[in-house]
C-alpha atoms as a PDB file:
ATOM      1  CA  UNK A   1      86.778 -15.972  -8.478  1.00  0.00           C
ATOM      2  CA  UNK A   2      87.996 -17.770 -11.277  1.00  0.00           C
ATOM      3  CA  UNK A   3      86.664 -20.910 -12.757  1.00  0.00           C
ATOM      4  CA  UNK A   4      90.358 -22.132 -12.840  1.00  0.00           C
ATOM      5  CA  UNK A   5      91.068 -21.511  -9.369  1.00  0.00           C
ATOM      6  CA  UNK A   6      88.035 -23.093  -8.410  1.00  0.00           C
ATOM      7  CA  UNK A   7      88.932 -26.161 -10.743  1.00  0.00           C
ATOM      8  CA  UNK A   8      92.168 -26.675  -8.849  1.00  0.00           C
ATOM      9  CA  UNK A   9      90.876 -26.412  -5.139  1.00  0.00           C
ATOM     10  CA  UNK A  10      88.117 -28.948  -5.582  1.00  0.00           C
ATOM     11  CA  UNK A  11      89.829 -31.507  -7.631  1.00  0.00           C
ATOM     12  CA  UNK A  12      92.320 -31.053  -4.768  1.00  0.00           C
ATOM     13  CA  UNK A  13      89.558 -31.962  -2.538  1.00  0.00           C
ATOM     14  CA  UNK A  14      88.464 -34.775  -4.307  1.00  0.00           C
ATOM     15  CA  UNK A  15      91.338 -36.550  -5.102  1.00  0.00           C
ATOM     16  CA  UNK A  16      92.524 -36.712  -1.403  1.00  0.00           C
ATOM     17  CA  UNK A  17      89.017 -38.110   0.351  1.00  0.00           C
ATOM     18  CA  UNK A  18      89.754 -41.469  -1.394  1.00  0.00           C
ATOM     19  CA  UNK A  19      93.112 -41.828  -0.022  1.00  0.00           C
ATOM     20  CA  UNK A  20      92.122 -40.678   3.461  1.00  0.00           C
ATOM     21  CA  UNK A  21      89.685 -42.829   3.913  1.00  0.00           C
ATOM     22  CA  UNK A  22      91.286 -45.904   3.244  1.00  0.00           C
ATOM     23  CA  UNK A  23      94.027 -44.969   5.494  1.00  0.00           C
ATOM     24  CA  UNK A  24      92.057 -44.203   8.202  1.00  0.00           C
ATOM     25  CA  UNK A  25      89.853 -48.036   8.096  1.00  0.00           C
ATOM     26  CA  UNK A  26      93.307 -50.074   7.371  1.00  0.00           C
ATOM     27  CA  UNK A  27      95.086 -51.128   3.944  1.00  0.00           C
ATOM     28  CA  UNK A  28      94.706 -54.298   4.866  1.00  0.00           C
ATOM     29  CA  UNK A  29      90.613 -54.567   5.511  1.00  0.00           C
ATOM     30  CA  UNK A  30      89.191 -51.403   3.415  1.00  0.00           C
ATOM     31  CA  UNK A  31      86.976 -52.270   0.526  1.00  0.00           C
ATOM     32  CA  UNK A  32      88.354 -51.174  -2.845  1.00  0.00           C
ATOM     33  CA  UNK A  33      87.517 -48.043  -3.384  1.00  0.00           C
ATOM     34  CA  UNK A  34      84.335 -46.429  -5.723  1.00  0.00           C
ATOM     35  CA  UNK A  35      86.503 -43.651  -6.317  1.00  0.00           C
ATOM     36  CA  UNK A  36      90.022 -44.141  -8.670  1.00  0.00           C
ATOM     37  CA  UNK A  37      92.270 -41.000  -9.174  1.00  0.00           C
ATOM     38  CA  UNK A  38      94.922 -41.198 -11.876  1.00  0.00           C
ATOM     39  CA  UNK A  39      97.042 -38.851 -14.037  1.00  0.00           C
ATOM     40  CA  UNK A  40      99.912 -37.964 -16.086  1.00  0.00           C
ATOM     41  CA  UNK A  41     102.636 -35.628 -16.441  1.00  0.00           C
ATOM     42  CA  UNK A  42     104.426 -35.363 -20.167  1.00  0.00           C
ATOM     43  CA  UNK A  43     107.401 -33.031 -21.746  1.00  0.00           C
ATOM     44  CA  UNK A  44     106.747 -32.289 -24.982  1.00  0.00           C
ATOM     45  CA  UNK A  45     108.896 -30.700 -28.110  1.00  0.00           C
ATOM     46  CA  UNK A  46     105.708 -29.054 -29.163  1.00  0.00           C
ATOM     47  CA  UNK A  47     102.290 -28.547 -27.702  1.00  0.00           C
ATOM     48  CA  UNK A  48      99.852 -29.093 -31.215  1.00  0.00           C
ATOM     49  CA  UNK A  49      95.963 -28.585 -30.543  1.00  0.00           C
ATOM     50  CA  UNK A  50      94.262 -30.067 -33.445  1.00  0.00           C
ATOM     51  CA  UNK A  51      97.691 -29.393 -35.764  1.00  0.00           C
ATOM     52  CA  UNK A  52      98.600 -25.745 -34.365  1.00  0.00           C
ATOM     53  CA  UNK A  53     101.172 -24.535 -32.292  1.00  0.00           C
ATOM     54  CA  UNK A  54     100.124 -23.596 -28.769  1.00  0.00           C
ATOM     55  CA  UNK A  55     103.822 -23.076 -27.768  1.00  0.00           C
ATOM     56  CA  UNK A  56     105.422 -21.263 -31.009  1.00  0.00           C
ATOM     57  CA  UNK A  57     106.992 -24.650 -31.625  1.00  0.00           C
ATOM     58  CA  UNK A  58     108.825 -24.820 -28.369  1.00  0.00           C
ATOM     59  CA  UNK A  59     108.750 -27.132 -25.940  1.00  0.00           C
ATOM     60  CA  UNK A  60     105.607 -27.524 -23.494  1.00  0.00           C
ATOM     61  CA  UNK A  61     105.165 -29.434 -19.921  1.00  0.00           C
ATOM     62  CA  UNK A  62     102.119 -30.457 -19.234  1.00  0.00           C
ATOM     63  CA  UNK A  63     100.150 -32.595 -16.716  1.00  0.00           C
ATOM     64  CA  UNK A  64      96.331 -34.386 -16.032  1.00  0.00           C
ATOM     65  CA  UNK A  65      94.582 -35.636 -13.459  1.00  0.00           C
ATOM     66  CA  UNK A  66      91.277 -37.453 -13.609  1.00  0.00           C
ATOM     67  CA  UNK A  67      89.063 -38.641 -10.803  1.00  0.00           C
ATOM     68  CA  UNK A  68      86.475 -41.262 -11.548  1.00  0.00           C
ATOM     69  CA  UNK A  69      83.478 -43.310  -9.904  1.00  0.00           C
ATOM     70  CA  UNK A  70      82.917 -46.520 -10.095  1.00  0.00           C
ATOM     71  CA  UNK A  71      79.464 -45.662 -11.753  1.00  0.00           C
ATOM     72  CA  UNK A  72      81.579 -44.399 -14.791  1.00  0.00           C
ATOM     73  CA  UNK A  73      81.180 -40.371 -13.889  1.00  0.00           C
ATOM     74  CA  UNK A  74      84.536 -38.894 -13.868  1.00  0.00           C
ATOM     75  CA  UNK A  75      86.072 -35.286 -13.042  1.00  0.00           C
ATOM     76  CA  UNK A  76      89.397 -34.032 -14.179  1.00  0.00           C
ATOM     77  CA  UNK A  77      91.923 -31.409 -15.417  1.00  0.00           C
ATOM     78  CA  UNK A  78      94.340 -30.975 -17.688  1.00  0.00           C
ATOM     79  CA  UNK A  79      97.173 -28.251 -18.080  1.00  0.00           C
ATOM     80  CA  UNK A  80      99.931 -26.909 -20.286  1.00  0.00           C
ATOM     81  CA  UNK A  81     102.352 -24.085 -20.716  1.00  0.00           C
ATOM     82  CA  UNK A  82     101.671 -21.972 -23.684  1.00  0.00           C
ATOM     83  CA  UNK A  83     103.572 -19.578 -25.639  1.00  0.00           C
ATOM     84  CA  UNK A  84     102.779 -17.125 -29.381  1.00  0.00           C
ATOM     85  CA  UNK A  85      99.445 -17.987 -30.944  1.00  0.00           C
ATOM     86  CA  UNK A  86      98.194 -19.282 -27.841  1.00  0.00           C
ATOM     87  CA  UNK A  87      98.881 -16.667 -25.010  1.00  0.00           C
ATOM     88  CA  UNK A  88      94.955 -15.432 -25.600  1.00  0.00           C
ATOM     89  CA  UNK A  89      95.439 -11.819 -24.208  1.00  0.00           C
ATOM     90  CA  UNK A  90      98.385 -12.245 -22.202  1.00  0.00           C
ATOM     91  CA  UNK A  91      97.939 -15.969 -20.554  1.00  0.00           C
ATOM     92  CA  UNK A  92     100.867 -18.162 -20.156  1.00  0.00           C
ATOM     93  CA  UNK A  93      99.104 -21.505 -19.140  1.00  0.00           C
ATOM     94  CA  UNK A  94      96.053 -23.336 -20.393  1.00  0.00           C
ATOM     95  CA  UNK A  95      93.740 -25.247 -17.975  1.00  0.00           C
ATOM     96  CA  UNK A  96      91.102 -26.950 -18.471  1.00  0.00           C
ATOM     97  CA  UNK A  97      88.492 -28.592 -16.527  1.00  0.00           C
ATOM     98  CA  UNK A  98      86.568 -31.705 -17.704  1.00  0.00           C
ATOM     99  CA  UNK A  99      83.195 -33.384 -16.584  1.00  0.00           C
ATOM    100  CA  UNK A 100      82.196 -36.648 -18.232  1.00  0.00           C
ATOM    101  CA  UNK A 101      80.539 -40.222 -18.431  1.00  0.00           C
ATOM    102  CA  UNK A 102      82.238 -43.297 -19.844  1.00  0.00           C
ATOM    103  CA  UNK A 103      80.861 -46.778 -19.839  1.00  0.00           C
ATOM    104  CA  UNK A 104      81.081 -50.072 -21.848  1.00  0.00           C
ATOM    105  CA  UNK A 105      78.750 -51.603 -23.654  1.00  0.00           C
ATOM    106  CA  UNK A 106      79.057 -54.760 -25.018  1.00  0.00           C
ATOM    107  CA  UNK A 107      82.818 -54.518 -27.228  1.00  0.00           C
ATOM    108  CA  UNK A 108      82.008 -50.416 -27.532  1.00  0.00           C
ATOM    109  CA  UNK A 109      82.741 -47.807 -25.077  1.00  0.00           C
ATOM    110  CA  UNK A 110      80.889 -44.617 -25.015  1.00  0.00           C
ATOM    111  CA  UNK A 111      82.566 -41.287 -23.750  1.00  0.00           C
ATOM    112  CA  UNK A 112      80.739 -37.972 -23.351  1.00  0.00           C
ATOM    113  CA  UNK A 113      80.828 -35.292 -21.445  1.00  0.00           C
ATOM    114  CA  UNK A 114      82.286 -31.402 -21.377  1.00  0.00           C
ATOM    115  CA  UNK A 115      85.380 -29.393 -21.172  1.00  0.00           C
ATOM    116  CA  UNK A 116      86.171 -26.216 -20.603  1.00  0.00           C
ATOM    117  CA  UNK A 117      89.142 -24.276 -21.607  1.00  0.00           C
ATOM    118  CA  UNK A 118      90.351 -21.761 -19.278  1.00  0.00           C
ATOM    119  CA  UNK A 119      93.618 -19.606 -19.578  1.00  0.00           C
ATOM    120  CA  UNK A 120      94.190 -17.898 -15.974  1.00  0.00           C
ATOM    121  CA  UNK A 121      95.906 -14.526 -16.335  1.00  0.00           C
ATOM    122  CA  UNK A 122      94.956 -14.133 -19.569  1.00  0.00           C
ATOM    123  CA  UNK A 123      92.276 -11.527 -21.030  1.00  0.00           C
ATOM    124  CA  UNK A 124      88.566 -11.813 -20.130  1.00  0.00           C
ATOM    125  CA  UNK A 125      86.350 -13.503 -23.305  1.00  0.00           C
ATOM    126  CA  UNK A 126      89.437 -16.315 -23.866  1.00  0.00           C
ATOM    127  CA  UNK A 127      87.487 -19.470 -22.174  1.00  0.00           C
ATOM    128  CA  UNK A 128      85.857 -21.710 -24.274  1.00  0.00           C
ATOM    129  CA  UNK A 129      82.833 -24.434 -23.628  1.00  0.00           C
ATOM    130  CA  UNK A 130      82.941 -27.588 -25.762  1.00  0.00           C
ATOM    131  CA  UNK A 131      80.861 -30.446 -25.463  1.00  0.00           C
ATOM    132  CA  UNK A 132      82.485 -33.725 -26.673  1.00  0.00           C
ATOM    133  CA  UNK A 133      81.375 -37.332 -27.399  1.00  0.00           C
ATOM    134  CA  UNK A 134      83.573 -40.321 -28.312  1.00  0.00           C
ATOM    135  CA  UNK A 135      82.549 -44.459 -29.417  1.00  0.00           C
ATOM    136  CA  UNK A 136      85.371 -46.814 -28.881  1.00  0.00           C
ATOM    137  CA  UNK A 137      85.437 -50.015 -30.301  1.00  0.00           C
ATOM    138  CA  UNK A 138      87.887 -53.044 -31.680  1.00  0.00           C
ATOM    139  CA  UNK A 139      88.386 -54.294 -35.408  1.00  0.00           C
ATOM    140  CA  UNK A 140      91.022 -57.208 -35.119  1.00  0.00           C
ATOM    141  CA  UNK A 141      94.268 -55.994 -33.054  1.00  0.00           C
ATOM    142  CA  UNK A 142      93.094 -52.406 -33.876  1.00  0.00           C
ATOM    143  CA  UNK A 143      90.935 -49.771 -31.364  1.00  0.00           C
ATOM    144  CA  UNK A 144      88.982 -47.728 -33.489  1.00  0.00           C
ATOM    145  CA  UNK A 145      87.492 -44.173 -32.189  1.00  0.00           C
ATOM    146  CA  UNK A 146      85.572 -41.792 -33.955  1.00  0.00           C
ATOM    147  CA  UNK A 147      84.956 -38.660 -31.884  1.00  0.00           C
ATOM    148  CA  UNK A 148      82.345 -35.531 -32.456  1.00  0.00           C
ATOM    149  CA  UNK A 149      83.144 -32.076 -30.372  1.00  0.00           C
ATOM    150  CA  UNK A 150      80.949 -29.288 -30.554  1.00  0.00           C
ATOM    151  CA  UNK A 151      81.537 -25.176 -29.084  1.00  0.00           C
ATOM    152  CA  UNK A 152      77.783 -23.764 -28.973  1.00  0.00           C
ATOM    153  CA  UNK A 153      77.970 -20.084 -29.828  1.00  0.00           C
ATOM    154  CA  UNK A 154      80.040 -18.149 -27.812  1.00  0.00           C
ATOM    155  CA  UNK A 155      81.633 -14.779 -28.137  1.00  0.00           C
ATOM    156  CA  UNK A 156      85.125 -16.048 -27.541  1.00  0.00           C
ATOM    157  CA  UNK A 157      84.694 -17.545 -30.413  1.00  0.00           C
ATOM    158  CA  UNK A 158      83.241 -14.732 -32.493  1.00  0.00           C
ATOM    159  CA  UNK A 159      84.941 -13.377 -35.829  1.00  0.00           C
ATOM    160  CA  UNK A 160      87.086 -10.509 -34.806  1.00  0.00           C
ATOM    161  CA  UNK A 161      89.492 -10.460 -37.220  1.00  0.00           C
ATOM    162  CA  UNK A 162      88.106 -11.030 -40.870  1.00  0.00           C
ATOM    163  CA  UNK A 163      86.356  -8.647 -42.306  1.00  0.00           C
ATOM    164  CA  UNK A 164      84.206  -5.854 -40.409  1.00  0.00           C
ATOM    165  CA  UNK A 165      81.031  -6.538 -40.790  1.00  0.00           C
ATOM    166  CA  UNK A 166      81.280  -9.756 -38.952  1.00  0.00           C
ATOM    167  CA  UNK A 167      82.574  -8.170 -35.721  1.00  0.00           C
ATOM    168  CA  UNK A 168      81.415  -9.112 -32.496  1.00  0.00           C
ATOM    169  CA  UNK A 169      79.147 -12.190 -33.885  1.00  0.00           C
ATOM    170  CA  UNK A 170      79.246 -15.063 -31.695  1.00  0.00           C
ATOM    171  CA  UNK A 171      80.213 -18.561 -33.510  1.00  0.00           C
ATOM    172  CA  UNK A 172      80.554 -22.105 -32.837  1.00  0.00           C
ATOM    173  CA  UNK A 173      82.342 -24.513 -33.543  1.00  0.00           C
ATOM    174  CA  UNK A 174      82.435 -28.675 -35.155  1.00  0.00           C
ATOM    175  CA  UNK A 175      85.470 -30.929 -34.294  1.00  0.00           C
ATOM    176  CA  UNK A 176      85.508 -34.448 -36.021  1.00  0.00           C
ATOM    177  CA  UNK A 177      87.877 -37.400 -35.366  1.00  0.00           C
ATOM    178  CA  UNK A 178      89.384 -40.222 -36.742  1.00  0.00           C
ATOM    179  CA  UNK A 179      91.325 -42.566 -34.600  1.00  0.00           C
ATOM    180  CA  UNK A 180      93.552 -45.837 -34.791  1.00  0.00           C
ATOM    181  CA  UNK A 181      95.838 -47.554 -32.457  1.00  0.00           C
ATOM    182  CA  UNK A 182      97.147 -51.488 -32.867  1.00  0.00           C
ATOM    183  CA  UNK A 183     100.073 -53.162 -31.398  1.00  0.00           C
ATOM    184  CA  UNK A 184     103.004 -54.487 -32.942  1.00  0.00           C
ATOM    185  CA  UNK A 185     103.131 -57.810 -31.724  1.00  0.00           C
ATOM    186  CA  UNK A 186     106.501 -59.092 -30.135  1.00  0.00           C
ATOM    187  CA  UNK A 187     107.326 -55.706 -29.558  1.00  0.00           C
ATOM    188  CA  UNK A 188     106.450 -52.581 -26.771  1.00  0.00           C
ATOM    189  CA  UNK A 189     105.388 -50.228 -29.918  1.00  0.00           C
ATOM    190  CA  UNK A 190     101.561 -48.959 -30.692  1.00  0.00           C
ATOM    191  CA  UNK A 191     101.128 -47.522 -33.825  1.00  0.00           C
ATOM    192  CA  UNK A 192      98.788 -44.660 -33.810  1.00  0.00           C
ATOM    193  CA  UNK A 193      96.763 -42.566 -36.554  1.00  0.00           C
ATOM    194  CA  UNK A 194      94.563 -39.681 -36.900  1.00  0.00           C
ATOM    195  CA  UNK A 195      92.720 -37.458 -38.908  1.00  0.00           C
ATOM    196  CA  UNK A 196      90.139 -34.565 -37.910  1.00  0.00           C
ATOM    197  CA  UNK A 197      88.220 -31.982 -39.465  1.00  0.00           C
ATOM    198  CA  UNK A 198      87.376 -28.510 -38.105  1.00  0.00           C
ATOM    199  CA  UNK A 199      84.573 -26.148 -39.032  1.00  0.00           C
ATOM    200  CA  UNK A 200      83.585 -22.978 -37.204  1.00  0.00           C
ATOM    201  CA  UNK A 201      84.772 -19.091 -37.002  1.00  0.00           C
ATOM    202  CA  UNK A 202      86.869 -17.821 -39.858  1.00  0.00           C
ATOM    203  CA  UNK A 203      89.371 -15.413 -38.084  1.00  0.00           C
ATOM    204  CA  UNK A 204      89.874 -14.801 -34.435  1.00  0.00           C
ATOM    205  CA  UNK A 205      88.316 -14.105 -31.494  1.00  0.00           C
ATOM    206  CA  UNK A 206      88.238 -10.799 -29.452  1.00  0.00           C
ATOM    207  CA  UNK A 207      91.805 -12.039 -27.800  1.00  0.00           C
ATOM    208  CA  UNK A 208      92.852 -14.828 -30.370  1.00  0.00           C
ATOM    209  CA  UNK A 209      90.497 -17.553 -29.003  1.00  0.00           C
ATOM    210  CA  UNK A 210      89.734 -19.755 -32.338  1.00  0.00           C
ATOM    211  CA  UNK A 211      89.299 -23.120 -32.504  1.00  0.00           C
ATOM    212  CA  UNK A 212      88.566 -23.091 -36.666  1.00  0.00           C
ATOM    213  CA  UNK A 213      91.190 -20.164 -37.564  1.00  0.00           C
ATOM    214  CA  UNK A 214      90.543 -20.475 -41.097  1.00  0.00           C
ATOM    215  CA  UNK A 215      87.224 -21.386 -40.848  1.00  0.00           C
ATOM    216  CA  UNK A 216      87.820 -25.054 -42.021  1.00  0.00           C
ATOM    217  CA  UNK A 217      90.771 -27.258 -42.172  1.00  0.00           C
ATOM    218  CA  UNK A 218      92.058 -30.905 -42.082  1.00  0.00           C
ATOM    219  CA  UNK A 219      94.745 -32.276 -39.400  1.00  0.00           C
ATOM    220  CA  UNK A 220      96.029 -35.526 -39.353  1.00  0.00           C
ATOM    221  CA  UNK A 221      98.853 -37.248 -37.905  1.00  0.00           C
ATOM    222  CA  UNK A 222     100.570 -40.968 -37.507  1.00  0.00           C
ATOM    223  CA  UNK A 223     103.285 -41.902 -34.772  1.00  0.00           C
ATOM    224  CA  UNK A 224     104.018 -44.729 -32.405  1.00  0.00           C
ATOM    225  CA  UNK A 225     104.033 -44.560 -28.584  1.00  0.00           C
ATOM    226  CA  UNK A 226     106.820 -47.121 -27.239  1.00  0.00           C
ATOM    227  CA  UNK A 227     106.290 -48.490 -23.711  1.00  0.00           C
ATOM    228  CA  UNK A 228     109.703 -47.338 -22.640  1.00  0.00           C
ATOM    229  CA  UNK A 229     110.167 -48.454 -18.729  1.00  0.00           C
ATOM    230  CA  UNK A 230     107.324 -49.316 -15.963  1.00  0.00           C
ATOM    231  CA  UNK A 231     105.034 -46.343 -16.204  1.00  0.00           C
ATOM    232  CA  UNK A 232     107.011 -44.194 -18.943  1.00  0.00           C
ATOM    233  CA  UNK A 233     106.101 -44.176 -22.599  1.00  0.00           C
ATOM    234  CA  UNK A 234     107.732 -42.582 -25.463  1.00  0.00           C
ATOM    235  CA  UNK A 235     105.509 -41.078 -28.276  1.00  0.00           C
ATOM    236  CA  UNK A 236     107.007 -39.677 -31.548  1.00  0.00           C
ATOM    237  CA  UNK A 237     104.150 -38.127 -34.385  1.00  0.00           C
ATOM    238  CA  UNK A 238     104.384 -36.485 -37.352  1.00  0.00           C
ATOM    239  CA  UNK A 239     101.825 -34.050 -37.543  1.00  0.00           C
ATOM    240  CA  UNK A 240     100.109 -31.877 -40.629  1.00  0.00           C
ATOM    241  CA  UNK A 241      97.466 -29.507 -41.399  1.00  0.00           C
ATOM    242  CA  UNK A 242      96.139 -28.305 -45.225  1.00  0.00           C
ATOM    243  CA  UNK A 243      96.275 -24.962 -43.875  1.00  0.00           C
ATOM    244  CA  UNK A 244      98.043 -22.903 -46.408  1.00  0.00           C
ATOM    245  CA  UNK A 245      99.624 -19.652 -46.642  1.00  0.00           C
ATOM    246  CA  UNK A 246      96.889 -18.212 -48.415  1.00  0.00           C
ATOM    247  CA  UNK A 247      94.358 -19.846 -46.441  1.00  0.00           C
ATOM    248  CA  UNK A 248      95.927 -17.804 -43.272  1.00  0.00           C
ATOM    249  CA  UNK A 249      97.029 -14.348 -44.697  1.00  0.00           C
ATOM    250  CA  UNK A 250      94.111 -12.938 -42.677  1.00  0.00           C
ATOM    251  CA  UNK A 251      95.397 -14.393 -39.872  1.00  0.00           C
ATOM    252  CA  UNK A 252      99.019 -12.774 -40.174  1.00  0.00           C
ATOM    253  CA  UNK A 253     101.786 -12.555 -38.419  1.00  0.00           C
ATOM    254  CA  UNK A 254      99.468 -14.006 -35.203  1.00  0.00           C
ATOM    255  CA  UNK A 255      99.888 -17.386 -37.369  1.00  0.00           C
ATOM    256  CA  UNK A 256     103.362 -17.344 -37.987  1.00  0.00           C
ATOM    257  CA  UNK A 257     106.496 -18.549 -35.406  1.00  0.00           C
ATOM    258  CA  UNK A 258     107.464 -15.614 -33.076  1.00  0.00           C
ATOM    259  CA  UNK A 259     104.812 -13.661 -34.870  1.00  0.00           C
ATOM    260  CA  UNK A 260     107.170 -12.289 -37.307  1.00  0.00           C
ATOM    261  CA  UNK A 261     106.377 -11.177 -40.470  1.00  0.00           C
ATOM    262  CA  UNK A 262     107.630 -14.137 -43.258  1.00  0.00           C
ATOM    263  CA  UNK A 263     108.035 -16.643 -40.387  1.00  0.00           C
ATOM    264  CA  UNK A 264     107.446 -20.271 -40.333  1.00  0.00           C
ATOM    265  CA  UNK A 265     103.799 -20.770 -40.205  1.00  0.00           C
ATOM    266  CA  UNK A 266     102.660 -22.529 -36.819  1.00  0.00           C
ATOM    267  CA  UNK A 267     100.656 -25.463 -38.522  1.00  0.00           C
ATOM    268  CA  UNK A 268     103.803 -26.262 -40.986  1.00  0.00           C
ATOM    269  CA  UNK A 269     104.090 -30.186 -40.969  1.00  0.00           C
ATOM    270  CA  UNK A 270     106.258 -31.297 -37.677  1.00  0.00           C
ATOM    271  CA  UNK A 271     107.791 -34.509 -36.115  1.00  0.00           C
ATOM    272  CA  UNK A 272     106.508 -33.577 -32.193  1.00  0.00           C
ATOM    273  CA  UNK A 273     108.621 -36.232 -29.327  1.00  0.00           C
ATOM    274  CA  UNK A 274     107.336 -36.891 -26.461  1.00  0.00           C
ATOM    275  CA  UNK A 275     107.911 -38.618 -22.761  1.00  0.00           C
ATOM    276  CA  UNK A 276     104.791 -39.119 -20.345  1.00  0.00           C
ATOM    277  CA  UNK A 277     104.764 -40.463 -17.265  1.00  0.00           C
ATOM    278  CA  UNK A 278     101.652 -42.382 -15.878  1.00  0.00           C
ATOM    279  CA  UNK A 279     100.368 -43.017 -12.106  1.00  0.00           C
END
């Protein structure tokens, strides 16, 4: 069985004893509960992972769920459609499952934990393990979060693509973050910045798994997210990478829109808009 299928039936699980058991003692007299489930669903114009194109720069729907103790352990999931570049051997979906701890210390907040990146009906050697921590903290009316994500060695992330003798190697992988968020006072908008650095496998992996395609790159972005109406919030980013055409010959036409030949690289700067709905 499938780590994605089994993902799906136990959050299911999960997310409904909460609910039942409050129902069954009474709204009225039940304790709040240890256990908090929330999510998201979101339309985007483009799905970007880390500045790239997951949907050929077309639209993507995607959706989360997270279920968390009251000790600060959490569970959760996270899906989207995909589309070019990041089929992986035939999948049309990426889900992932997430395991992590997040407390508050003081003004900081620590994050950590794992995800892992599954892409059901795609080829086998696509999923990918990658531990993650984040520190949260405040500087004025700004939130400040710098994040560290590492892949251990792992042969979907091997180099299958660059030059021969490096075929088959298993590689890892180092994701670093930059992020910035502060209020506009008198107003519903958050401006938001970020910057990140990958380092890992230069090329591809045995069905297009890569998390560093051209072995190192810079992606940043800046938007705004506008608190639009209860529970809705409109985001619009512009999004860039300093991955040039040279930098991703190798990696041609996998890297380009519609993988054509010539065709608009996927990690071309891009204004992405987006709509997400919170519960």
């Amino acid at each position: 069985m499938r780590f994605s299928t089994i993902l799906l039936g136990g959050l299911s699980l999960v997310a409904a004893t909460p609910a039942f058991a409050q129902d069954s003692a009474g709204a009225d007299t039940a304790p709040p509960s240890p256990i908090t489930v929330s999510g998201s669903a979101a339309i985007l114009t483009d799905y970007r992972l880390r500045g790239v194109s997951q949907t050929n720069k077309n639209a993507a729907v995607q959706a989360a769920l997270t279920v968390a103790h009251e000790s600060g352990f959490y569970i959760g999931t996270f899906a989207s459609n995909l589309a070019g570049w990041g089929t992986f051997g035939g999948a049309n979906m990426e889900l992932d499952g997430i395991a992590g701890y997040k407390h508050t210390y003081g003004s900081a907040t620590v994050d950590a934990g794992v995800t892992w990146y599954t892409y059901p009906g795609g080829a086998s050697e696509t999923d990918v393990v990658e531990f993650f921590g984040r520190l949260s903290g405040t500087a004025g009316p700004a939130t400040l979060t710098a994040g560290a994500y590492y892949a251990p060695k792992q042969t979907s992330l091997g180099n299958f693509s660059n030059t021969s003798y490096s075929r088959g190697q298993r590689w890892d992988n180092v994701y670093l973050t930059g992020d910035g968020a502060a209020g506009i006072p008198g107003t519903p908008i958050t401006a938001k910045a970020h910057i990140g650095y990958s380092k890992g496998n230069p090329g591809l992996g045995p069905n297009g798994t890569s998390l560093s395609p051209t072995g190192s790159y810079w992606d940043w972005s800046l938007g705004a997210d506008v608190a639009a109406y209860k529970n809705l919030t409109f985001n619009v980013s512009y999004i860039d990478t300093d991955i040039t055409k040279s930098k991703a010959a190798y990696l041609q036409p996998n890297f380009s829109q519609y993988q054509t030949a010539g065709g608009a690289s996927i990690s071309d700067a891009t204004v992405v808009f987006s709509l997400t709905a919170a519960f």
